[in-house]
C-alpha atoms as a PDB file:
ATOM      1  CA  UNK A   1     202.940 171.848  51.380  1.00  0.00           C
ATOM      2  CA  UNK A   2     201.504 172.367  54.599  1.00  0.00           C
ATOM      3  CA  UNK A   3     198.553 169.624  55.766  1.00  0.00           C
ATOM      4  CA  UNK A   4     196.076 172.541  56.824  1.00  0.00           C
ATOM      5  CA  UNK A   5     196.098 174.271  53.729  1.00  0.00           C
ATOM      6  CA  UNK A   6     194.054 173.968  50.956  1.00  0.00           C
ATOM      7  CA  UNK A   7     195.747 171.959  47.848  1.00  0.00           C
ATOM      8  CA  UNK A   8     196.565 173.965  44.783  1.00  0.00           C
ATOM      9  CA  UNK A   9     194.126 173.122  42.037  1.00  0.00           C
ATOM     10  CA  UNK A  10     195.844 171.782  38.792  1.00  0.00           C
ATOM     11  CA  UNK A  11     194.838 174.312  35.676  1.00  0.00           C
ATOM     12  CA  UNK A  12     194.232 170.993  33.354  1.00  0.00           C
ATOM     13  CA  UNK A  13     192.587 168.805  34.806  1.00  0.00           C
ATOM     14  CA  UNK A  14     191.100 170.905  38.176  1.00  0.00           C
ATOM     15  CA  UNK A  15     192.450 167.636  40.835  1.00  0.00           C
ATOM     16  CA  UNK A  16     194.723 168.786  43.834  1.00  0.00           C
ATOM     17  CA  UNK A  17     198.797 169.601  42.986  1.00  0.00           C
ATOM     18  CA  UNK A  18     201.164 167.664  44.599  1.00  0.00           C
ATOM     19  CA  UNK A  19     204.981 168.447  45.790  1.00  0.00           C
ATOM     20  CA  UNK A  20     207.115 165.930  44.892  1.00  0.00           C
ATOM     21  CA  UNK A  21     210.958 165.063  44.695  1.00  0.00           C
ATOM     22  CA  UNK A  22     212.553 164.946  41.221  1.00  0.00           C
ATOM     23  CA  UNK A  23     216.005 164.109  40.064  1.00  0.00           C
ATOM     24  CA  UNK A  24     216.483 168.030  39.174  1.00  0.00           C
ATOM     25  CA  UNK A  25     214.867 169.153  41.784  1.00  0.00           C
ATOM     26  CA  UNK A  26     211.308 169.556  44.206  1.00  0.00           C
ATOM     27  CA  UNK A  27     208.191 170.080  41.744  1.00  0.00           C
ATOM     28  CA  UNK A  28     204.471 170.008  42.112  1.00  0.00           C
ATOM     29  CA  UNK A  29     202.681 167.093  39.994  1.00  0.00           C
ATOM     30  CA  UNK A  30     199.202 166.676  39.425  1.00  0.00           C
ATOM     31  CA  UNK A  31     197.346 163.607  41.539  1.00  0.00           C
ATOM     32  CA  UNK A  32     195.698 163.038  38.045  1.00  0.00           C
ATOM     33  CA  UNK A  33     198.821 161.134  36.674  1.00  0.00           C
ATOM     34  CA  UNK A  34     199.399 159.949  34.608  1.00  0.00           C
ATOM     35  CA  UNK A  35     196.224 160.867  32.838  1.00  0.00           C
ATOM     36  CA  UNK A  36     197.257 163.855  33.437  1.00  0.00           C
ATOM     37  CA  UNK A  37     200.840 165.171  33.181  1.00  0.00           C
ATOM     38  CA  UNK A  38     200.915 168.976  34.292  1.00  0.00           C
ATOM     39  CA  UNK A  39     203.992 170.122  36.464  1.00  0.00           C
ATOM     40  CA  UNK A  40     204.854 172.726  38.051  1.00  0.00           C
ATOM     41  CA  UNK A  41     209.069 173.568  38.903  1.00  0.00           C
ATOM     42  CA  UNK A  42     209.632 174.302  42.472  1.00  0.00           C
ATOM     43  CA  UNK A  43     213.468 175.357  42.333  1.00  0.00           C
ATOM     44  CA  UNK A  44     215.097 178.000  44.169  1.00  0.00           C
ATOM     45  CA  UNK A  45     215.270 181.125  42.581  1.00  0.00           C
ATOM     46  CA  UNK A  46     219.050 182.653  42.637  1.00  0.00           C
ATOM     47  CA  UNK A  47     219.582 186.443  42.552  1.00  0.00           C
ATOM     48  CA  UNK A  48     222.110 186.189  39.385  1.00  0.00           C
ATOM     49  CA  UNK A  49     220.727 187.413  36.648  1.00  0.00           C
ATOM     50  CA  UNK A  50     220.860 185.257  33.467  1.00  0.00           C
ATOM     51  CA  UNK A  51     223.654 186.374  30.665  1.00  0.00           C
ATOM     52  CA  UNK A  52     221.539 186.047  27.740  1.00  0.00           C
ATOM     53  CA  UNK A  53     218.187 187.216  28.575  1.00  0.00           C
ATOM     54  CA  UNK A  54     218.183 188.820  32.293  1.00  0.00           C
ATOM     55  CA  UNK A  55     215.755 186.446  33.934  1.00  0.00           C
ATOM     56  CA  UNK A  56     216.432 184.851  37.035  1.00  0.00           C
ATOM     57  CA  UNK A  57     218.548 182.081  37.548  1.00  0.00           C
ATOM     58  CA  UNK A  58     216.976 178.714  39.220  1.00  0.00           C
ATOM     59  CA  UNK A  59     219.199 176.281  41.619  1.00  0.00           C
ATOM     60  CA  UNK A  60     218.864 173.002  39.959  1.00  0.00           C
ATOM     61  CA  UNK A  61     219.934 169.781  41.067  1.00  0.00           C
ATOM     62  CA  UNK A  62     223.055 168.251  38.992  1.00  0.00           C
ATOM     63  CA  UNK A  63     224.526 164.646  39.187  1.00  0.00           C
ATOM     64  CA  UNK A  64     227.270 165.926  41.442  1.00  0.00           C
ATOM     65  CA  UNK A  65     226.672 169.578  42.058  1.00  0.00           C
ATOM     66  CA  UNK A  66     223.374 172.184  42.023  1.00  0.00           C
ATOM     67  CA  UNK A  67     223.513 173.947  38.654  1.00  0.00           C
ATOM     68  CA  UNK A  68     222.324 177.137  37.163  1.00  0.00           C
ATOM     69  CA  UNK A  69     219.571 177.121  34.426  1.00  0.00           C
ATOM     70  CA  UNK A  70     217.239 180.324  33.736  1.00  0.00           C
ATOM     71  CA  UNK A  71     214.071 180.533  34.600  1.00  0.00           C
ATOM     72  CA  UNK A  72     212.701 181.672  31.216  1.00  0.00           C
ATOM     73  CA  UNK A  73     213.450 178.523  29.650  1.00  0.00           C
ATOM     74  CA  UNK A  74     212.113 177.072  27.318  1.00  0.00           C
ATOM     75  CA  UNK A  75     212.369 180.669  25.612  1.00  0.00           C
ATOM     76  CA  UNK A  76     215.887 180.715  27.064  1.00  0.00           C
ATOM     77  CA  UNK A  77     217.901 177.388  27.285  1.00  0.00           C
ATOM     78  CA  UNK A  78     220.529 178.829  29.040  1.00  0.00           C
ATOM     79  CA  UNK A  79     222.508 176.868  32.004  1.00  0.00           C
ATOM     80  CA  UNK A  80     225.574 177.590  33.674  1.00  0.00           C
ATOM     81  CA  UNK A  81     227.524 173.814  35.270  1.00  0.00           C
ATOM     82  CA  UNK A  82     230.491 174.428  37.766  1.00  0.00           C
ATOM     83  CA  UNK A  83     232.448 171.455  36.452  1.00  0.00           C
ATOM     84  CA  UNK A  84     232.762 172.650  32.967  1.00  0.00           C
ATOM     85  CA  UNK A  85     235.736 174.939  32.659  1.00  0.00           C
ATOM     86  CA  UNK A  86     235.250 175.864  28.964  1.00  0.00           C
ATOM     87  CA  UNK A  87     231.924 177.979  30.360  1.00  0.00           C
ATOM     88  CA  UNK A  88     230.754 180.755  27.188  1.00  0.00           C
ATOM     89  CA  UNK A  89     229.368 183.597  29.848  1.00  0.00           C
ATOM     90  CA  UNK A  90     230.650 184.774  32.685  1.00  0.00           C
ATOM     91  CA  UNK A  91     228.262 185.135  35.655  1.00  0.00           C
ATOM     92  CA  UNK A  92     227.929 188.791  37.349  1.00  0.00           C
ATOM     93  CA  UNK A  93     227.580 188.960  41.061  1.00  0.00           C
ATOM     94  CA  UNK A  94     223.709 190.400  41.740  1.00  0.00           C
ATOM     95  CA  UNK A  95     225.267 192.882  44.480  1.00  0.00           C
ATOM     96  CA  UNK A  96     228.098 194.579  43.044  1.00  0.00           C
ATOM     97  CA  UNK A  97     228.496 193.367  39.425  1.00  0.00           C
ATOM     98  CA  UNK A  98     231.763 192.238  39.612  1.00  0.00           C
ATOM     99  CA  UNK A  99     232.436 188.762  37.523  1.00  0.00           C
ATOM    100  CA  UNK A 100     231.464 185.171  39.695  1.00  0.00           C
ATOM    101  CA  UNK A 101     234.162 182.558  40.010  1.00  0.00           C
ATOM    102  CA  UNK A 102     234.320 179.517  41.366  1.00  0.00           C
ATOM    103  CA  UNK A 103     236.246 179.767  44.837  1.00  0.00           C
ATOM    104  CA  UNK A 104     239.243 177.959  45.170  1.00  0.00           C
ATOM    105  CA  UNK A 105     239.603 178.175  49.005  1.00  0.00           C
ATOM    106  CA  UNK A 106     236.118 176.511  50.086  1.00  0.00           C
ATOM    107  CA  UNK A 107     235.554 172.806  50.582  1.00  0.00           C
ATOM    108  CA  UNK A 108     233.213 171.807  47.828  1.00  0.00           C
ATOM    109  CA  UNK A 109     231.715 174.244  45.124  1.00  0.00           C
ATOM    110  CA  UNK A 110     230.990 177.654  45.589  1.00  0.00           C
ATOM    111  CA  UNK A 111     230.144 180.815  43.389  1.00  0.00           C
ATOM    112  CA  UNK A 112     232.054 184.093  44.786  1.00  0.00           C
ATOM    113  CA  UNK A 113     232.148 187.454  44.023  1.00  0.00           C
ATOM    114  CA  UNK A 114     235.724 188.751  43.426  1.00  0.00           C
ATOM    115  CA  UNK A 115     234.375 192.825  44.390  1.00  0.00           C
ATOM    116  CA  UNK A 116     232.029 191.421  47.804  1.00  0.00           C
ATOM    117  CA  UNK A 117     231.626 188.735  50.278  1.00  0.00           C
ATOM    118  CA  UNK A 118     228.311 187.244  47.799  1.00  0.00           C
ATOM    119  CA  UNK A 119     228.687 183.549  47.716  1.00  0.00           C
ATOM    120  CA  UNK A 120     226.107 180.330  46.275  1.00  0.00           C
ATOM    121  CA  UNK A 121     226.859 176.967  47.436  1.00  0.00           C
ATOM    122  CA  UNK A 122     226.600 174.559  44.944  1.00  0.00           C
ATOM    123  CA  UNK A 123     227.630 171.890  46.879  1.00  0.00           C
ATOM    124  CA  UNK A 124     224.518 168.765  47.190  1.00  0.00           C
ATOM    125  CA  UNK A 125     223.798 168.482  49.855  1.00  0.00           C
ATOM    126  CA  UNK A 126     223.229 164.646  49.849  1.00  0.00           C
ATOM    127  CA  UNK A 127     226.933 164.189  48.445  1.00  0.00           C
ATOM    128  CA  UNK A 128     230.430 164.612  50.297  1.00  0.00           C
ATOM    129  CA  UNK A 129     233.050 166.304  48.798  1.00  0.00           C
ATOM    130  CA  UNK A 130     236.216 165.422  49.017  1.00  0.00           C
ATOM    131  CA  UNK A 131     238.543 167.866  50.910  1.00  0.00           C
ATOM    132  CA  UNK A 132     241.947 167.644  48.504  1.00  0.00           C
ATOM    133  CA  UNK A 133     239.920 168.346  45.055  1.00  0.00           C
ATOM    134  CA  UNK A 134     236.403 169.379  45.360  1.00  0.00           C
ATOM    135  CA  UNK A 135     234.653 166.047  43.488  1.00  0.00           C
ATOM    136  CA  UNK A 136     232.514 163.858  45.087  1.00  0.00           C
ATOM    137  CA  UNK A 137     233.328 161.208  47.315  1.00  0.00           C
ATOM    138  CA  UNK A 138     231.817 157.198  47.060  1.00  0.00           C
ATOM    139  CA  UNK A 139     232.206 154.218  49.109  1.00  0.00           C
ATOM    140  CA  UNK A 140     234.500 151.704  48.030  1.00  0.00           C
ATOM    141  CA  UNK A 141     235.968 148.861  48.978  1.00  0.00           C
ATOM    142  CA  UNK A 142     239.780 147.672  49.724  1.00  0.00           C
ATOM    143  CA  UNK A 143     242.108 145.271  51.527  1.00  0.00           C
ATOM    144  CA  UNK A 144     241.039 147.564  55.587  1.00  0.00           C
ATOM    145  CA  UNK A 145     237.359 147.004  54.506  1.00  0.00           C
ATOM    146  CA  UNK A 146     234.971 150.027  53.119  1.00  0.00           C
ATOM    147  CA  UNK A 147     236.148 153.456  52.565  1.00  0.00           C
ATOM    148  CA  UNK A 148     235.283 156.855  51.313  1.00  0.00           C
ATOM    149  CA  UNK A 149     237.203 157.378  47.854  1.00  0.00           C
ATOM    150  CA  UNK A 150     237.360 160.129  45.497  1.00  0.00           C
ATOM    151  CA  UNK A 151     235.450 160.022  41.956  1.00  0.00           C
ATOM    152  CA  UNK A 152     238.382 161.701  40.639  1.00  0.00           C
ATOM    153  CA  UNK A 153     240.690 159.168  41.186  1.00  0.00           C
ATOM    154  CA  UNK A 154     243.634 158.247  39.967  1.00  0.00           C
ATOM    155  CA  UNK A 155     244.668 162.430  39.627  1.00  0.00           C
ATOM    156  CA  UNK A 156     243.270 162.188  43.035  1.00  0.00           C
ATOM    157  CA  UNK A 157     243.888 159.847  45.393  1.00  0.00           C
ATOM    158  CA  UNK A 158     241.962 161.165  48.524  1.00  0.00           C
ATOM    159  CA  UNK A 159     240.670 158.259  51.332  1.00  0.00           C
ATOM    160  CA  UNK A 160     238.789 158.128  53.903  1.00  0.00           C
ATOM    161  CA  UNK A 161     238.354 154.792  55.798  1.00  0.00           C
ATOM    162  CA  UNK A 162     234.951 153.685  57.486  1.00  0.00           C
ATOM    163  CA  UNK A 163     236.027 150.527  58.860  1.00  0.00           C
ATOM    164  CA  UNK A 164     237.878 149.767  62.626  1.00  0.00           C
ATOM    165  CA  UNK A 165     240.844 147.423  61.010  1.00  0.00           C
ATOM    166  CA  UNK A 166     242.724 150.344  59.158  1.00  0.00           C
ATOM    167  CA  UNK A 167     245.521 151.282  61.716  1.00  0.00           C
ATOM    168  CA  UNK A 168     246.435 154.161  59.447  1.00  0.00           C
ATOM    169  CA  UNK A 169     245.935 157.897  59.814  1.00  0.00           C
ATOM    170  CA  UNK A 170     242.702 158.520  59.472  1.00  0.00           C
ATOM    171  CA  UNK A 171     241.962 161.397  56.601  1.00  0.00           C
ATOM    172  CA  UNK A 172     238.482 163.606  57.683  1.00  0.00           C
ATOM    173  CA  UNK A 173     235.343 164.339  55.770  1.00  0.00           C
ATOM    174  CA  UNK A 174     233.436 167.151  56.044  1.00  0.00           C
ATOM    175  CA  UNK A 175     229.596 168.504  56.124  1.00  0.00           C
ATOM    176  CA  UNK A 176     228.332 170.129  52.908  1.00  0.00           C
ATOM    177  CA  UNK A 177     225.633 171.758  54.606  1.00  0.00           C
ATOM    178  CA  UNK A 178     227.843 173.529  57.491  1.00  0.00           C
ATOM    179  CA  UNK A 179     231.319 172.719  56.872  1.00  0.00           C
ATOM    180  CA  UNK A 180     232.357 170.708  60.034  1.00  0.00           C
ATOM    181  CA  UNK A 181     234.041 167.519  60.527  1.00  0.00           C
ATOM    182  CA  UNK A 182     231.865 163.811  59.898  1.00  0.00           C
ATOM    183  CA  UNK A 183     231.923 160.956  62.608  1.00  0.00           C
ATOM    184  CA  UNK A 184     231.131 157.722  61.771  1.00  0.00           C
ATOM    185  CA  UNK A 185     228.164 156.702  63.900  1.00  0.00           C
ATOM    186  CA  UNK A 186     226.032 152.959  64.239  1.00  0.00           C
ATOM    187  CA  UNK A 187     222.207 153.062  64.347  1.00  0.00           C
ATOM    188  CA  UNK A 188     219.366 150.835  64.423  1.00  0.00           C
ATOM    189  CA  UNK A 189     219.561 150.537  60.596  1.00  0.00           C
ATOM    190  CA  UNK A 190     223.720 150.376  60.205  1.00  0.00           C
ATOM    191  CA  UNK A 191     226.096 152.396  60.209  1.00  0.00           C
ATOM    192  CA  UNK A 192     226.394 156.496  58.904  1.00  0.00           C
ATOM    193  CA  UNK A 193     228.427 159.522  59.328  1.00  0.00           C
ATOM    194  CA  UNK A 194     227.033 162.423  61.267  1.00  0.00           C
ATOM    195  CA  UNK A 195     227.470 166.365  61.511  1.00  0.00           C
ATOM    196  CA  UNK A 196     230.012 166.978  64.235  1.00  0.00           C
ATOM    197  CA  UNK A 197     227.613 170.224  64.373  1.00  0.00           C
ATOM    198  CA  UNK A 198     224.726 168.046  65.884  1.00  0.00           C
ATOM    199  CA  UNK A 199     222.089 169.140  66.900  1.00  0.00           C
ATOM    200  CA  UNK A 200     222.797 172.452  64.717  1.00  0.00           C
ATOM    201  CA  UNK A 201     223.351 170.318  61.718  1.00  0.00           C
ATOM    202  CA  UNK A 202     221.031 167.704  61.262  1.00  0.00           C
ATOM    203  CA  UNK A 203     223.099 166.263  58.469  1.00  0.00           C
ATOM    204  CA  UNK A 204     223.429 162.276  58.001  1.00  0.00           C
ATOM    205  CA  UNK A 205     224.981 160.121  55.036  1.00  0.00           C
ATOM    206  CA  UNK A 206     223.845 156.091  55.433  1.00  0.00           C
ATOM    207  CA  UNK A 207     226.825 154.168  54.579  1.00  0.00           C
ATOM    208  CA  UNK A 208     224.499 151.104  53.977  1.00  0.00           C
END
């Protein structure tokens, strides 16, 4: 919320809203907390309809990925999560109706239309994926120092090493805001990889 405008008034308790950061997502909370508890959800509307009752879909943030829950709930409980393959609905695309899959071909997560050129990334964008399967990547630690391995290991084996005493091939990581290549980079405050795309992609990931 912008500093020159005038708060939003909670409809409890009549103090100012506030936007904060939530682990599913931005929401407004009440300054009155916790005497007073009112909320109010701040995540992105999607243009896919909802299967079940034809509401809007939210973006909401997952544990790995963003996920799909409608924004009638809690009349409609309905949520759609990219990692689970036994999904009950198929999403249709809001342009053309044909059915929404998720898109073998891009880095990360994405929704796409198998009629048009609609896509949603679902990628976080505070997470790296890994390039060979799609799950995220962590930092880990081995025998050449730290390194960027994938959650999915052992089916995959993916690596990505952050330290100067690996004289291997180095494997690359990649944005999942724009796509492009990582460096590694030292700061004031350590070490973290940056957006090749700089200063188009302001995207950073502290390795600290």
């Amino acid at each position: 919320m912008n500093e020159s405008e005038t708060p939003k008034l909670c409809p409890e308790c009549g103090k100012p809203l506030r936007e904060r950061k939530g682990k599913y997502g931005n929401f407004l909370g009440c300054t009155g907390y916790p005497e007073c508890k009112y909320t109010e959800d701040l995540s992105e509307l999607s243009e896919i309809l909802c299967p079940i009752c034809d509401k809007k879909l939210k973006i909401r943030i997952g544990r790995s990925y963003k996920y799909l829950s409608c924004s009638g709930y809690p009349d409609c409980t309905f949520n759609y999560y990219p990692d689970n393959e036994q999904q009950e609905f198929i999403l249709s695309c809001p342009k053309c109706k044909n059915d929404l899959i998720i898109d073998p071909l891009q880095k990360g997560v994405y929704l796409s239309c198998k009629g048009c050129k609609f896509t949603l990334n679902l990628n976080r964008e505070d997470i790296i994926m890994c390039p060979d399967c799609g799950k995220p990547l962590t930092i880990r630690s081995g025998k050449y120092g730290r390194f960027l391995g994938c959650t999915g290991y052992p089916d995959c084996r993916f690596a990505s090493n952050l330290e100067g005493s690996y004289s291997g091939k180095q494997r690359s990581v990649y944005c999942p805001k724009c796509g492009s290549s990582l460096k590694l980079r030292s700061g004031s405050y350590g070490d973290y990889l940056r957006c090749s795309a700089y200063p188009d992609c302001d995207f950073t990931y502290s390795l600290n």
